[in-house]
N, C-alpha and C. Protein backbone atom coordinates (compact mmCIF):
# COMPACT_ATOMS: atom_id res chain seq x y z
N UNK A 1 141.12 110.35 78.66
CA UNK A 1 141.72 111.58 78.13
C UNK A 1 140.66 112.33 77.35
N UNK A 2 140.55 113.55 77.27
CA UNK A 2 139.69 114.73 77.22
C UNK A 2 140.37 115.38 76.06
N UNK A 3 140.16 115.42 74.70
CA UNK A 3 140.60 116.65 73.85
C UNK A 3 139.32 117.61 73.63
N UNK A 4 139.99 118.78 74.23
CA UNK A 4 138.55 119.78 73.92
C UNK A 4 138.92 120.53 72.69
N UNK A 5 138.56 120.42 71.89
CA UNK A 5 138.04 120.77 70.67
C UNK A 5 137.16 121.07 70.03
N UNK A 6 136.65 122.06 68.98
CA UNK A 6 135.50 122.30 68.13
C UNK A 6 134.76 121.96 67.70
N UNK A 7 133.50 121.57 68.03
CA UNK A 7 133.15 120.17 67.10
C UNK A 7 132.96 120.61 65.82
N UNK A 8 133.12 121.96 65.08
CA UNK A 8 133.23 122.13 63.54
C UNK A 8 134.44 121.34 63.17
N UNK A 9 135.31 121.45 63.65
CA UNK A 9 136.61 121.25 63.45
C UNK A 9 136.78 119.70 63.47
N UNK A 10 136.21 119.22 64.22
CA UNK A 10 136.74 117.40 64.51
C UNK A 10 135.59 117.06 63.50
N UNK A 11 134.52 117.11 63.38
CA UNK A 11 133.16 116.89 62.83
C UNK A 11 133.44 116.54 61.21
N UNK A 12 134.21 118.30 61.10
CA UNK A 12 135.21 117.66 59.38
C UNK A 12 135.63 116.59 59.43
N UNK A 13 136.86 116.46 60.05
CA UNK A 13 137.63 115.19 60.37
C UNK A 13 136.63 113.68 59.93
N UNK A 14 135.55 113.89 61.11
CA UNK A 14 134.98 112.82 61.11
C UNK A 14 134.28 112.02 59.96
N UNK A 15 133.82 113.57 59.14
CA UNK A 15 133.25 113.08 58.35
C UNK A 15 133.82 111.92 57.04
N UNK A 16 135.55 112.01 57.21
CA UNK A 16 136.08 110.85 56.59
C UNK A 16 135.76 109.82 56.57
N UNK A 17 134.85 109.43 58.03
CA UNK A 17 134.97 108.25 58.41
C UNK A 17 133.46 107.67 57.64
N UNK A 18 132.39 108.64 57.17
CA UNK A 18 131.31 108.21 56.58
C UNK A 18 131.24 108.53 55.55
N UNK A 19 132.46 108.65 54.78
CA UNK A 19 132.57 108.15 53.28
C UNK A 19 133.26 107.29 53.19
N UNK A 20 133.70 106.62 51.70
CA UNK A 20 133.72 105.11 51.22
C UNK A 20 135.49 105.54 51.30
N UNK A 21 135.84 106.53 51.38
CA UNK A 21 137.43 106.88 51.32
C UNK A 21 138.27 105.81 51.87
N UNK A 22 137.57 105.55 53.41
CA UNK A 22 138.76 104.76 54.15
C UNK A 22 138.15 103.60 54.62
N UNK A 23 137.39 102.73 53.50
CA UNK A 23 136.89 101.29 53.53
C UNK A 23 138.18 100.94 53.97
N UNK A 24 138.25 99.47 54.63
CA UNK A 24 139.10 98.37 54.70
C UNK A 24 139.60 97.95 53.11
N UNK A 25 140.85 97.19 53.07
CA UNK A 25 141.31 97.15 51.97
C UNK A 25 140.36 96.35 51.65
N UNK A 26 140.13 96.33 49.88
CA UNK A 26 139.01 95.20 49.50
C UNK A 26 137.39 95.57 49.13
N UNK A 27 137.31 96.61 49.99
CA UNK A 27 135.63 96.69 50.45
C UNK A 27 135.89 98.01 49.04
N UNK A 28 134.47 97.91 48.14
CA UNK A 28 134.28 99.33 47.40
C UNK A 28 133.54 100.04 48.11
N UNK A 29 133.86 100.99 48.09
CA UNK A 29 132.97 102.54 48.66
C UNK A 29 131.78 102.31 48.10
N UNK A 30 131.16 101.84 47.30
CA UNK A 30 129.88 102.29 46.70
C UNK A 30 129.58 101.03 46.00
N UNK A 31 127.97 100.83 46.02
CA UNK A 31 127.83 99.82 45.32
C UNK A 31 128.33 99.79 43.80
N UNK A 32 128.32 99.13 42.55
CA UNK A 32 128.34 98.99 41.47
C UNK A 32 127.61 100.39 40.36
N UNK A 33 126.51 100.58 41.15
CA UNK A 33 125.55 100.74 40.07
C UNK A 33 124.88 101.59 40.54
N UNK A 34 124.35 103.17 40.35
CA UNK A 34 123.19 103.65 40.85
C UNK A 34 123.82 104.47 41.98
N UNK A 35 125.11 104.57 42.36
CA UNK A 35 125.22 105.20 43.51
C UNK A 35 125.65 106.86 43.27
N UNK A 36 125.22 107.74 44.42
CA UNK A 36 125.53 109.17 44.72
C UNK A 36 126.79 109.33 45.33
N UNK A 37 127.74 109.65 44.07
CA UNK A 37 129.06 110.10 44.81
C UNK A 37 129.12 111.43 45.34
N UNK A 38 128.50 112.31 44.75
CA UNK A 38 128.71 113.97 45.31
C UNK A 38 127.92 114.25 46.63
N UNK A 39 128.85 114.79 47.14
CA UNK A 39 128.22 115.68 48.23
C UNK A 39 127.98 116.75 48.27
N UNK A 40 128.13 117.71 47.26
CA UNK A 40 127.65 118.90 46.77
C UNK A 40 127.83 119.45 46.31
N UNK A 41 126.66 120.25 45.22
CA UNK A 41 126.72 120.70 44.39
C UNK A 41 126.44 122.18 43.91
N UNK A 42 127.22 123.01 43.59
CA UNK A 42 127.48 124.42 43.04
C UNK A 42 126.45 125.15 42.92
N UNK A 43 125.34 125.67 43.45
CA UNK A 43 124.75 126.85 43.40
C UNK A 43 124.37 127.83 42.34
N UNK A 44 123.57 127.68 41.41
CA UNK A 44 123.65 128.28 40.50
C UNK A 44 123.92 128.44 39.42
N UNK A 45 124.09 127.06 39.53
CA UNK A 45 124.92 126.45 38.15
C UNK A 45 124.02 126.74 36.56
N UNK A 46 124.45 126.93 35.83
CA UNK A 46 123.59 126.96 34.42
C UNK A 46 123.93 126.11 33.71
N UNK A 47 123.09 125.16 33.21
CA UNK A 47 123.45 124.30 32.09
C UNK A 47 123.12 124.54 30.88
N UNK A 48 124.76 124.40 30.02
CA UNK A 48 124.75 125.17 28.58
C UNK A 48 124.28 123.79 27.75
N UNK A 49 124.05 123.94 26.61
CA UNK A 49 124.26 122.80 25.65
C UNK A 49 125.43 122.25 25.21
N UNK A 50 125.84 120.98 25.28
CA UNK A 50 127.38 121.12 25.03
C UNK A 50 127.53 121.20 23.12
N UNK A 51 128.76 121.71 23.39
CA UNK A 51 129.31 122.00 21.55
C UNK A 51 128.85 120.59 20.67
N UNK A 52 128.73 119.90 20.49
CA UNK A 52 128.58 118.81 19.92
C UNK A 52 126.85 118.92 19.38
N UNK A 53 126.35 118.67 20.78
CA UNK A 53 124.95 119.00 20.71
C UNK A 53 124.46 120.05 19.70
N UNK A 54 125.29 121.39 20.09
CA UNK A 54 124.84 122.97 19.38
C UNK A 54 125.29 122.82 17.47
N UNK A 55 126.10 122.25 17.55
CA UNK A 55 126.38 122.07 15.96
C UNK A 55 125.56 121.21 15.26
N UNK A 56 124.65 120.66 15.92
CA UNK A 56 123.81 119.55 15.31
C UNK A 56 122.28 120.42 14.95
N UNK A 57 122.59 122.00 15.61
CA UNK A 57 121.24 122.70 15.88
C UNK A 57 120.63 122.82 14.54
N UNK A 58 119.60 122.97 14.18
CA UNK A 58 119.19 123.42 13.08
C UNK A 58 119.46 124.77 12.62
N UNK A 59 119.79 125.73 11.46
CA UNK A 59 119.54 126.52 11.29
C UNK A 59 119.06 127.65 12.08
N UNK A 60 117.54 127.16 11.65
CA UNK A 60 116.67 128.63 12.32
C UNK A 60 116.50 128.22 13.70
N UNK A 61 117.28 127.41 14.20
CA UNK A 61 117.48 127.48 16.03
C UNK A 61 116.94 126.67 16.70
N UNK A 62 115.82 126.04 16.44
CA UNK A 62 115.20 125.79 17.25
C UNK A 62 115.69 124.09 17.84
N UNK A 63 115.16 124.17 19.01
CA UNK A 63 115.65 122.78 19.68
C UNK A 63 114.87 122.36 20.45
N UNK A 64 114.52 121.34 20.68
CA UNK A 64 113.57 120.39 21.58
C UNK A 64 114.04 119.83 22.60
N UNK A 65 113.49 120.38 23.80
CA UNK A 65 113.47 120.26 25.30
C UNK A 65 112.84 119.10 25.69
N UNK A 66 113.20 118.24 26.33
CA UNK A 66 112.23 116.92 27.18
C UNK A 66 111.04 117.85 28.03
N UNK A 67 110.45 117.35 28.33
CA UNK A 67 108.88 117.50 28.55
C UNK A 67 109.37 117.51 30.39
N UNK A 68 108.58 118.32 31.21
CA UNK A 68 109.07 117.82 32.71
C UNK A 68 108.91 116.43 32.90
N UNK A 69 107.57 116.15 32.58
CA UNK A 69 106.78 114.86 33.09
C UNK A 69 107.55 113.96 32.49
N UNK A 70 108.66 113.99 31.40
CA UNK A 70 109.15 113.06 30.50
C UNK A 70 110.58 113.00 31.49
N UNK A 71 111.66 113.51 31.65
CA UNK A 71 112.15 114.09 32.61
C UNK A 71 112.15 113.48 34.39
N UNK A 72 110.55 113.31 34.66
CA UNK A 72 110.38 112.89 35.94
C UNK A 72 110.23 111.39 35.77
N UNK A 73 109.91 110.59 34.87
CA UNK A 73 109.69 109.33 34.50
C UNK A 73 111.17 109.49 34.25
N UNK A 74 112.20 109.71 33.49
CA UNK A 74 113.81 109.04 33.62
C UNK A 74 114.27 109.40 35.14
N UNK A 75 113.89 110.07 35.97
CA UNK A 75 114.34 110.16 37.42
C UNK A 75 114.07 108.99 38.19
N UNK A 76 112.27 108.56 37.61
CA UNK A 76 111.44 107.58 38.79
C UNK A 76 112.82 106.47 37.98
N UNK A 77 113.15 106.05 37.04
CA UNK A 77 113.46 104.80 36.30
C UNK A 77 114.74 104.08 37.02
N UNK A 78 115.34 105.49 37.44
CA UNK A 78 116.63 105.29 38.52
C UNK A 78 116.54 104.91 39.44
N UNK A 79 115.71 104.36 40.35
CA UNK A 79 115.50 103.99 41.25
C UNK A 79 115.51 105.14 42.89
N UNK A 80 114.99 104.14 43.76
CA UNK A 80 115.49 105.96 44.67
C UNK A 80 117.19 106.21 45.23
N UNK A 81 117.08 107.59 45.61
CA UNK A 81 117.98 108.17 45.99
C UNK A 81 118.71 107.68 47.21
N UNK A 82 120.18 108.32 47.22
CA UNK A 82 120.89 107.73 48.76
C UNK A 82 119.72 108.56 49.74
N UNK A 83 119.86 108.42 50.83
CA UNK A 83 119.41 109.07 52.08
C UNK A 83 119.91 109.59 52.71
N UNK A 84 119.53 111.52 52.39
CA UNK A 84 120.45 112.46 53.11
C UNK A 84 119.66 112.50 54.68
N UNK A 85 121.19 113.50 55.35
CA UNK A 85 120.65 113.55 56.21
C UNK A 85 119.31 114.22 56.93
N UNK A 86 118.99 115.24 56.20
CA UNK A 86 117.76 115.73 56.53
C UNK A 86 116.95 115.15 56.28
N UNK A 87 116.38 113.94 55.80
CA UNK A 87 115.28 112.83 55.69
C UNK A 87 116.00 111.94 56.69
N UNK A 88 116.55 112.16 58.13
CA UNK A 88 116.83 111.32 58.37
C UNK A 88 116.66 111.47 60.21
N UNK A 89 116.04 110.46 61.02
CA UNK A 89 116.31 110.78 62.66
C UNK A 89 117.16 109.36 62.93
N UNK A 90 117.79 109.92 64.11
CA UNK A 90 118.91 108.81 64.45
C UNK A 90 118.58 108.57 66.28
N UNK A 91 118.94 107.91 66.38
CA UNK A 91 118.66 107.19 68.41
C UNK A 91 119.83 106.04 68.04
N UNK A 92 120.33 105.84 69.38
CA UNK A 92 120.99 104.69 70.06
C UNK A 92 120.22 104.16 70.68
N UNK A 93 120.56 103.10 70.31
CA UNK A 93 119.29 101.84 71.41
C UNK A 93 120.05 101.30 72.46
N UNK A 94 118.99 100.05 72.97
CA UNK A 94 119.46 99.94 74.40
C UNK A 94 120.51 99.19 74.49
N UNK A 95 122.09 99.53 75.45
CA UNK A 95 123.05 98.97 75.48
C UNK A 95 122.80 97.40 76.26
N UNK A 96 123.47 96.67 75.70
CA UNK A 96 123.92 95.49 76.01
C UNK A 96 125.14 95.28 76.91
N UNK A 97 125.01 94.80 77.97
CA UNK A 97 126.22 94.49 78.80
C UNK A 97 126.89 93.44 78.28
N UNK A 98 128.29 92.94 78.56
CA UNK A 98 128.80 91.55 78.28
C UNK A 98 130.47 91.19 78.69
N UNK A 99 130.22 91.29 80.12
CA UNK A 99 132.08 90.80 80.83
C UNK A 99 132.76 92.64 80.11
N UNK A 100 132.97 93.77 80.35
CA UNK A 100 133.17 94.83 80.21
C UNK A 100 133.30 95.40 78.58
N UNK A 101 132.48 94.77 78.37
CA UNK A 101 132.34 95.44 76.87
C UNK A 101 130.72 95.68 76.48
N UNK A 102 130.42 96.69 75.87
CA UNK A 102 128.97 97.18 75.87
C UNK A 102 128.92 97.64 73.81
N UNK A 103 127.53 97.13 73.84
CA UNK A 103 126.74 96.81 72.31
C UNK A 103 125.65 97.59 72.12
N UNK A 104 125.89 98.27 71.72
CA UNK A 104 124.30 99.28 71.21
C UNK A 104 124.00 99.04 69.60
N UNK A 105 122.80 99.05 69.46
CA UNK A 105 122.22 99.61 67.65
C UNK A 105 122.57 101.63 67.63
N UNK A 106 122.81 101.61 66.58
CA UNK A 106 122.85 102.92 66.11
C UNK A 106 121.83 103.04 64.81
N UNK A 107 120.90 103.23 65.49
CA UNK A 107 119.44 103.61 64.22
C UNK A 107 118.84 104.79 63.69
N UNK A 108 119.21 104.79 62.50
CA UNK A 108 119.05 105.53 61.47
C UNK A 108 116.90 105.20 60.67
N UNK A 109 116.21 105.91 60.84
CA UNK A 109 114.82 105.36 60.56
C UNK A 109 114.64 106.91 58.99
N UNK A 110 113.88 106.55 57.89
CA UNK A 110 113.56 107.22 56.86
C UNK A 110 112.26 108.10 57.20
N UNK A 111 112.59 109.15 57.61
CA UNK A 111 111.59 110.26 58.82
C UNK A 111 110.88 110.92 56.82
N UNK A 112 111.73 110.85 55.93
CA UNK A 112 111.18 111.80 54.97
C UNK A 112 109.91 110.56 54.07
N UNK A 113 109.55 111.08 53.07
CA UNK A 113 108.15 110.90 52.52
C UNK A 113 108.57 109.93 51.24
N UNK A 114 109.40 109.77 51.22
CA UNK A 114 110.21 108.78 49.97
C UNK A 114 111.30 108.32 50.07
N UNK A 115 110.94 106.29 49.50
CA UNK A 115 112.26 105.69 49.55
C UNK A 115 113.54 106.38 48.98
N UNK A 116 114.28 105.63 50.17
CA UNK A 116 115.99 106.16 49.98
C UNK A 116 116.85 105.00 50.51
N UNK A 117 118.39 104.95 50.04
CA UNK A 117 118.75 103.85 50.74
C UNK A 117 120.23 104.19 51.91
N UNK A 118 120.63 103.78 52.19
CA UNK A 118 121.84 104.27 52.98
C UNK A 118 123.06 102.70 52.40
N UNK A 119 124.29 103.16 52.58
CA UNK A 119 125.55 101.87 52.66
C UNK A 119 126.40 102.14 52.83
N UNK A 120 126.87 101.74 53.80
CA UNK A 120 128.29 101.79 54.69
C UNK A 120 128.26 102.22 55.68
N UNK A 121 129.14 103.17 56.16
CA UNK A 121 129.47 103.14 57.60
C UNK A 121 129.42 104.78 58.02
N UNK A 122 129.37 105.16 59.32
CA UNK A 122 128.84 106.40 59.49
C UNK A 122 130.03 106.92 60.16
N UNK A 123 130.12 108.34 60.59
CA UNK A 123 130.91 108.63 61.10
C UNK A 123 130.69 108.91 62.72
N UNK A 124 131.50 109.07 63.66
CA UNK A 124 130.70 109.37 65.13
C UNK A 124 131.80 110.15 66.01
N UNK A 125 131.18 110.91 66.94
CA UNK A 125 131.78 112.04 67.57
C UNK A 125 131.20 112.15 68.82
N UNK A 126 132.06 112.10 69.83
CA UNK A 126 131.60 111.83 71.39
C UNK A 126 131.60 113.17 71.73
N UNK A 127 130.63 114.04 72.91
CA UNK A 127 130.41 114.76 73.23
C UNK A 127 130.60 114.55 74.82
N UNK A 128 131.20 115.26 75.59
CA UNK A 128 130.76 115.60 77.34
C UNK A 128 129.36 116.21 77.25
N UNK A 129 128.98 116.24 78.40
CA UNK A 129 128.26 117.20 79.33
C UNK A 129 128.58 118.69 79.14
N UNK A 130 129.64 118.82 78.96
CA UNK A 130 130.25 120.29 79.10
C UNK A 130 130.36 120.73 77.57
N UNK A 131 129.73 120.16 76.14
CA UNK A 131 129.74 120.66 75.26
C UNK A 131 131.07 120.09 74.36
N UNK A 132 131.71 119.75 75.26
CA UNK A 132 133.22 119.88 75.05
C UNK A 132 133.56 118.21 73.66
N UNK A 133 134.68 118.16 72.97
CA UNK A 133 134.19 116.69 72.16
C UNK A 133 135.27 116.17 72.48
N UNK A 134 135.23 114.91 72.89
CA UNK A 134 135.90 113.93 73.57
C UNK A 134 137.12 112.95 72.47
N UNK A 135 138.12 112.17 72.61
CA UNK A 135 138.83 111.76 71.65
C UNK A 135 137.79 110.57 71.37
N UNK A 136 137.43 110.74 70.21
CA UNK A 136 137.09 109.40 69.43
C UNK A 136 137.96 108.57 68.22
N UNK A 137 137.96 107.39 68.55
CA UNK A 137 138.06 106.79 67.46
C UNK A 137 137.01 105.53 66.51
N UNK A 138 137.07 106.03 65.94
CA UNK A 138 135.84 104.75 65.63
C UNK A 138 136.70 104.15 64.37
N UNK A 139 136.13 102.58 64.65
CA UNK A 139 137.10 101.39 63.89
C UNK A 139 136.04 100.81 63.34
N UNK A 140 136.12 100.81 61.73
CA UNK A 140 135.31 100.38 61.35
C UNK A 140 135.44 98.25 60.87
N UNK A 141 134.45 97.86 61.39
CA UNK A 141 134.84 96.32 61.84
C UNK A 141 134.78 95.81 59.99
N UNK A 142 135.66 94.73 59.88
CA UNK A 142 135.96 93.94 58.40
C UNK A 142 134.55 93.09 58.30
N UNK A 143 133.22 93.71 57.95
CA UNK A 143 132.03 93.70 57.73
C UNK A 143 131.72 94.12 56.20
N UNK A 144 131.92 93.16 55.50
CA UNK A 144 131.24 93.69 53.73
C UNK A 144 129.91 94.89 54.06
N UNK A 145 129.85 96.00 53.56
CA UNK A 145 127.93 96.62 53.19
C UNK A 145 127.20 96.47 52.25
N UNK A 146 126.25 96.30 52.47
CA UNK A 146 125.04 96.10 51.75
C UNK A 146 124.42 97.32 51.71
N UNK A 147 123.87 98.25 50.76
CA UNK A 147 122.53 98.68 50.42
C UNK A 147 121.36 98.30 50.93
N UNK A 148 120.94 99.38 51.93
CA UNK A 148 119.85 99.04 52.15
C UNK A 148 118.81 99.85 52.36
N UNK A 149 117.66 99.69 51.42
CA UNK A 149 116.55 100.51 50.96
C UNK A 149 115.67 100.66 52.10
N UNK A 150 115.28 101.63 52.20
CA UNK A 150 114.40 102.23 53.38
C UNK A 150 113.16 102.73 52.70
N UNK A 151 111.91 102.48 52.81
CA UNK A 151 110.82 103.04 52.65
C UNK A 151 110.57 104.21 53.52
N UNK A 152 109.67 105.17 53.91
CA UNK A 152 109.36 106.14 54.85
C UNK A 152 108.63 105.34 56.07
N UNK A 153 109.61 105.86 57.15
CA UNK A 153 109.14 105.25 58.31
C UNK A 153 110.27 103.95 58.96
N UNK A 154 110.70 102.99 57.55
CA UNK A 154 111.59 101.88 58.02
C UNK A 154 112.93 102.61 58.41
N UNK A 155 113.49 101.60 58.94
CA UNK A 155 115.21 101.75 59.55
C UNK A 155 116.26 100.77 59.58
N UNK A 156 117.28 101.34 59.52
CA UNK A 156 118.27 100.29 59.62
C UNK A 156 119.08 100.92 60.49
N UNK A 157 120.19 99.82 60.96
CA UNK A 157 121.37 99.99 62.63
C UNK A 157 122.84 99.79 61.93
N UNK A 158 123.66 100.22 62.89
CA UNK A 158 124.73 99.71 62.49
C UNK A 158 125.34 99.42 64.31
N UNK A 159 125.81 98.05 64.35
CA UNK A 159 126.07 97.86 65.94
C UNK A 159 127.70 98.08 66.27
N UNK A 160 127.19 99.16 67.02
CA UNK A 160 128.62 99.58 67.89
C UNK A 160 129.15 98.89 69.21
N UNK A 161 130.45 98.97 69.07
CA UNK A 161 130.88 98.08 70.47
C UNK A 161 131.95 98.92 71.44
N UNK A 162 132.10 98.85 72.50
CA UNK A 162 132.78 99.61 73.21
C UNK A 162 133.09 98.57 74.29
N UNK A 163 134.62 99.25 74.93
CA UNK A 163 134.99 98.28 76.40
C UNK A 163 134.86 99.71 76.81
N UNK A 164 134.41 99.07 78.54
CA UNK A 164 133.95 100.12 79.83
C UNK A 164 135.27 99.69 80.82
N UNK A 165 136.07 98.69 80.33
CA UNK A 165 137.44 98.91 81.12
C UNK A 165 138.87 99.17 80.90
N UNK A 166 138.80 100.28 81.56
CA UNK A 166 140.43 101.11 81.18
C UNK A 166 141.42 100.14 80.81
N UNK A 167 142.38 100.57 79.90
CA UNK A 167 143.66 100.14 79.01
C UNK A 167 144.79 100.35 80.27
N UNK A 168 145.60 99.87 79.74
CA UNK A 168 146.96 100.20 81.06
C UNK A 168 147.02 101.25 81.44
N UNK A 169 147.35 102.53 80.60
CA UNK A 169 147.51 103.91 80.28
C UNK A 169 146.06 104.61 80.96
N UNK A 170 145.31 103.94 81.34
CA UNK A 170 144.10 104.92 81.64
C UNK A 170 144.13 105.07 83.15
N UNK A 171 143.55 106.38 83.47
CA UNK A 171 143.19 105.84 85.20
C UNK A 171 141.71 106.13 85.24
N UNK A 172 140.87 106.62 84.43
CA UNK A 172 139.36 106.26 84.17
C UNK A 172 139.56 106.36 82.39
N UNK A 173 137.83 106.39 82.35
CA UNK A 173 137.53 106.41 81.25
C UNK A 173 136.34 107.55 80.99
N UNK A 174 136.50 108.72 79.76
CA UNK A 174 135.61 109.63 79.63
C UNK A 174 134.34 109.47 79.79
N UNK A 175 133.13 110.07 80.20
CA UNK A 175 131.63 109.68 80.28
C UNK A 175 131.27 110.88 78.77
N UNK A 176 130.53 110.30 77.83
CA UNK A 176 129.92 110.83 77.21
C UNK A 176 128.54 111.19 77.64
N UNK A 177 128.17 112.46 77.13
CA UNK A 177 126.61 112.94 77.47
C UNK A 177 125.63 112.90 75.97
N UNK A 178 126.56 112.85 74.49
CA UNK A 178 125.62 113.39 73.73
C UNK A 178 126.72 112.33 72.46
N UNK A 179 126.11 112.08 71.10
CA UNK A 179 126.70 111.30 69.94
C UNK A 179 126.07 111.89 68.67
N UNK A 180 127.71 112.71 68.63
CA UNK A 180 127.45 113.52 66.85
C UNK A 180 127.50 112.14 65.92
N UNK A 181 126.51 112.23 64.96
CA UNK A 181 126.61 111.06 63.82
C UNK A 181 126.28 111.62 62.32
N UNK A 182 127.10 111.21 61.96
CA UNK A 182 127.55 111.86 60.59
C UNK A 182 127.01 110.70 59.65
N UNK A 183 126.11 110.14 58.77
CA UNK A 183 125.15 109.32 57.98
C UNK A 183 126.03 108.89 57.09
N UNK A 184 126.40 107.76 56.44
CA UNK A 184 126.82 107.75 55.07
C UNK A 184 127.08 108.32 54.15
N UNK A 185 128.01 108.60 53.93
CA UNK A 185 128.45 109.64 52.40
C UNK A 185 128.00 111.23 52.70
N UNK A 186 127.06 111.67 53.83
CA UNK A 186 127.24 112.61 54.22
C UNK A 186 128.01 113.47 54.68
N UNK A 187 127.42 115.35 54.41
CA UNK A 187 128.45 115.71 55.14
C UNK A 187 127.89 116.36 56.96
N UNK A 188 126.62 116.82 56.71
CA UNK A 188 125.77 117.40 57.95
C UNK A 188 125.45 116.08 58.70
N UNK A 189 125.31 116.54 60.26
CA UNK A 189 125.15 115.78 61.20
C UNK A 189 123.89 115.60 61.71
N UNK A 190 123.63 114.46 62.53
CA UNK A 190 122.67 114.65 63.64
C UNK A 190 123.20 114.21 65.18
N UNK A 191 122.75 114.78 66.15
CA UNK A 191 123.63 114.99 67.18
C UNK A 191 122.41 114.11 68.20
N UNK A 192 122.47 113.04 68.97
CA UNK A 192 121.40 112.38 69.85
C UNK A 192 122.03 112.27 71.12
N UNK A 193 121.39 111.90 72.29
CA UNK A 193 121.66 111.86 73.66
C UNK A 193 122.30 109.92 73.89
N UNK A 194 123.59 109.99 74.30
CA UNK A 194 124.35 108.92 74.35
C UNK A 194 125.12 109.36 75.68
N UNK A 195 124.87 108.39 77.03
CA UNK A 195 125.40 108.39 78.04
C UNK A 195 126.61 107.26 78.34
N UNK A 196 127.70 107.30 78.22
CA UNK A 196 128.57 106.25 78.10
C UNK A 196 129.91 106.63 78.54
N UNK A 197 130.67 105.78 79.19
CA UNK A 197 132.05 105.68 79.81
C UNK A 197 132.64 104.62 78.43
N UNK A 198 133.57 105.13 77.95
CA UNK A 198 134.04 104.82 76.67
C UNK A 198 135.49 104.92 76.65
N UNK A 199 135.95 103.36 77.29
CA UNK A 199 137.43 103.20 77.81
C UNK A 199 138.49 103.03 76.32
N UNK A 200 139.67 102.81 76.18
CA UNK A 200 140.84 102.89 74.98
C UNK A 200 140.64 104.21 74.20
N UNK A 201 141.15 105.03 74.70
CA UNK A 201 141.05 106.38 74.09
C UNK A 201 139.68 106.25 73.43
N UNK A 202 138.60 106.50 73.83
CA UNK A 202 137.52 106.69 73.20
C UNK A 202 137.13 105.46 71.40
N UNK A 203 137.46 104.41 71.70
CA UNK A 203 137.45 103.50 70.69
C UNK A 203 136.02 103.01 70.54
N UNK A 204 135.46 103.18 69.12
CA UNK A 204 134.34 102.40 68.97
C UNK A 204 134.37 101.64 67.70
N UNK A 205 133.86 100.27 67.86
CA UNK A 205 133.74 99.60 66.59
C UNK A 205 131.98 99.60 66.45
N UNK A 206 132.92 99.89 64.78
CA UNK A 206 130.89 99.72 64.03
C UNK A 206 131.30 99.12 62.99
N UNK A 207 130.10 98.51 62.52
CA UNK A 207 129.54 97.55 61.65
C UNK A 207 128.93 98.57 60.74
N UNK A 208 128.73 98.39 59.39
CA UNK A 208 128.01 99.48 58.24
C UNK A 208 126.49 98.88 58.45
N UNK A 209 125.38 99.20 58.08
CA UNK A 209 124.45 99.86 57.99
C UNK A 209 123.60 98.68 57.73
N UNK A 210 122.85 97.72 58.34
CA UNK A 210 122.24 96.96 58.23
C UNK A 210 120.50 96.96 58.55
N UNK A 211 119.52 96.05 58.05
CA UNK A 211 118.49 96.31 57.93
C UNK A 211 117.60 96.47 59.28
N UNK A 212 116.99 96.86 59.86
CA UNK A 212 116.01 96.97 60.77
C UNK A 212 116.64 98.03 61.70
N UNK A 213 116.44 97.30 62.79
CA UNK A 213 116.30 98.19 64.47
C UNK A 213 116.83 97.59 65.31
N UNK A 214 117.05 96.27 65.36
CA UNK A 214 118.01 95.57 66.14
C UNK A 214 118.72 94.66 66.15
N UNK A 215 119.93 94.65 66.72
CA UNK A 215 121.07 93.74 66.90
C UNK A 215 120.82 92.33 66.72
């Protein structure tokens, strides 16, 4: 079955699926400590001094600013940042056959110039040939995540699984041409070339975000 739809439109949708919103019961969205909950932030924003601060001012006004360089040392101290998507290239690797069910890596590699880490689970969006976006579901498998730090250049997978044989209800199964993937806690995509017959209404299980390149 074929829903042709927008991919602005489903892409939103999807992006539920690569935030911590709809973990399995149990699992936290985010590690403990250190993590980037926002996905974005206001434009222009000005930061006032808060009232507390301003009543403490001296008199004749004056107030002392942190130093940049002082400033960039409490940034380095935090450790690095999540990993957006624009520091980021994505590929499917090579599928695995096994009695009608098929296993790919979904690899995510740190294309930008500084460590970052990724955790959890991504979101994904099947594409035709014809542009058109196909019903997906993606199930995310009862897999704890880990954090995992990427230097520039390293990568980590998350392994997807699919059956290639139709459900009762089917009389084929859609062929995908292309795989929108939506990164962790992100909201922008990257879109890669994924050729696949993807039987149970378009069902995929993934695993969150593990270290390297392969399965």
């Amino acid at each position: 079955m074929r829903a042709i739809t927008s991919r602005a439109g489903v892409a939103a949708a999807a992006i539920l699926l690569s935030t911590g919103c709809a973990l399995p019961t149990g699992h936290a969205a985010h590690p403990a400590a250190g993590t980037g909950g926002g996905t974005g932030r206001a434009m222009g924003t000005v930061s006032a001094v808060p009232a507390a601060t301003a009543a403490l001012t001296p008199a004749h006004g004056t107030v002392r600013v942190a130093s940049a360089s002082t400033a960039s040392a409490a940034s380095a101290a935090k450790g690095p940042a999540r990993c957006r998507t624009t520091g980021l290239r994505a590929r499917v690797g090579r599928q695995d056959p096994a009695a009608g069910n098929r296993y790919a890596p979904l690899v995510l590699t740190n294309a930008s110039g500084r460590t970052c880490w990724v955790y959890g689970f991504v979101g994904l969006v099947l594409i035709d040939g014809r542009g058109d976006v196909l019903r997906t579901r993606t199930r995310r498998e009862s897999v704890t995540p880990h954090r995992v730090t990427l230097r520039p250049g390293a990568s980590a997978h998350a392994r997807l699984h699919w059956t290639v044989v139709p459900t009762d209800h089917e009389t084929r199964c859609p062929v995908s041409a292309r795989l929108m993937i939506i990164p962790p806690d992100e909201v922008a995509h990257l879109e890669v070339p994924f050729a696949a017959a993807i039987c149970d209404d378009g069902r995929i299980d993934a695993r969150p975000m593990s270290p390297g390149s392969g399965l």
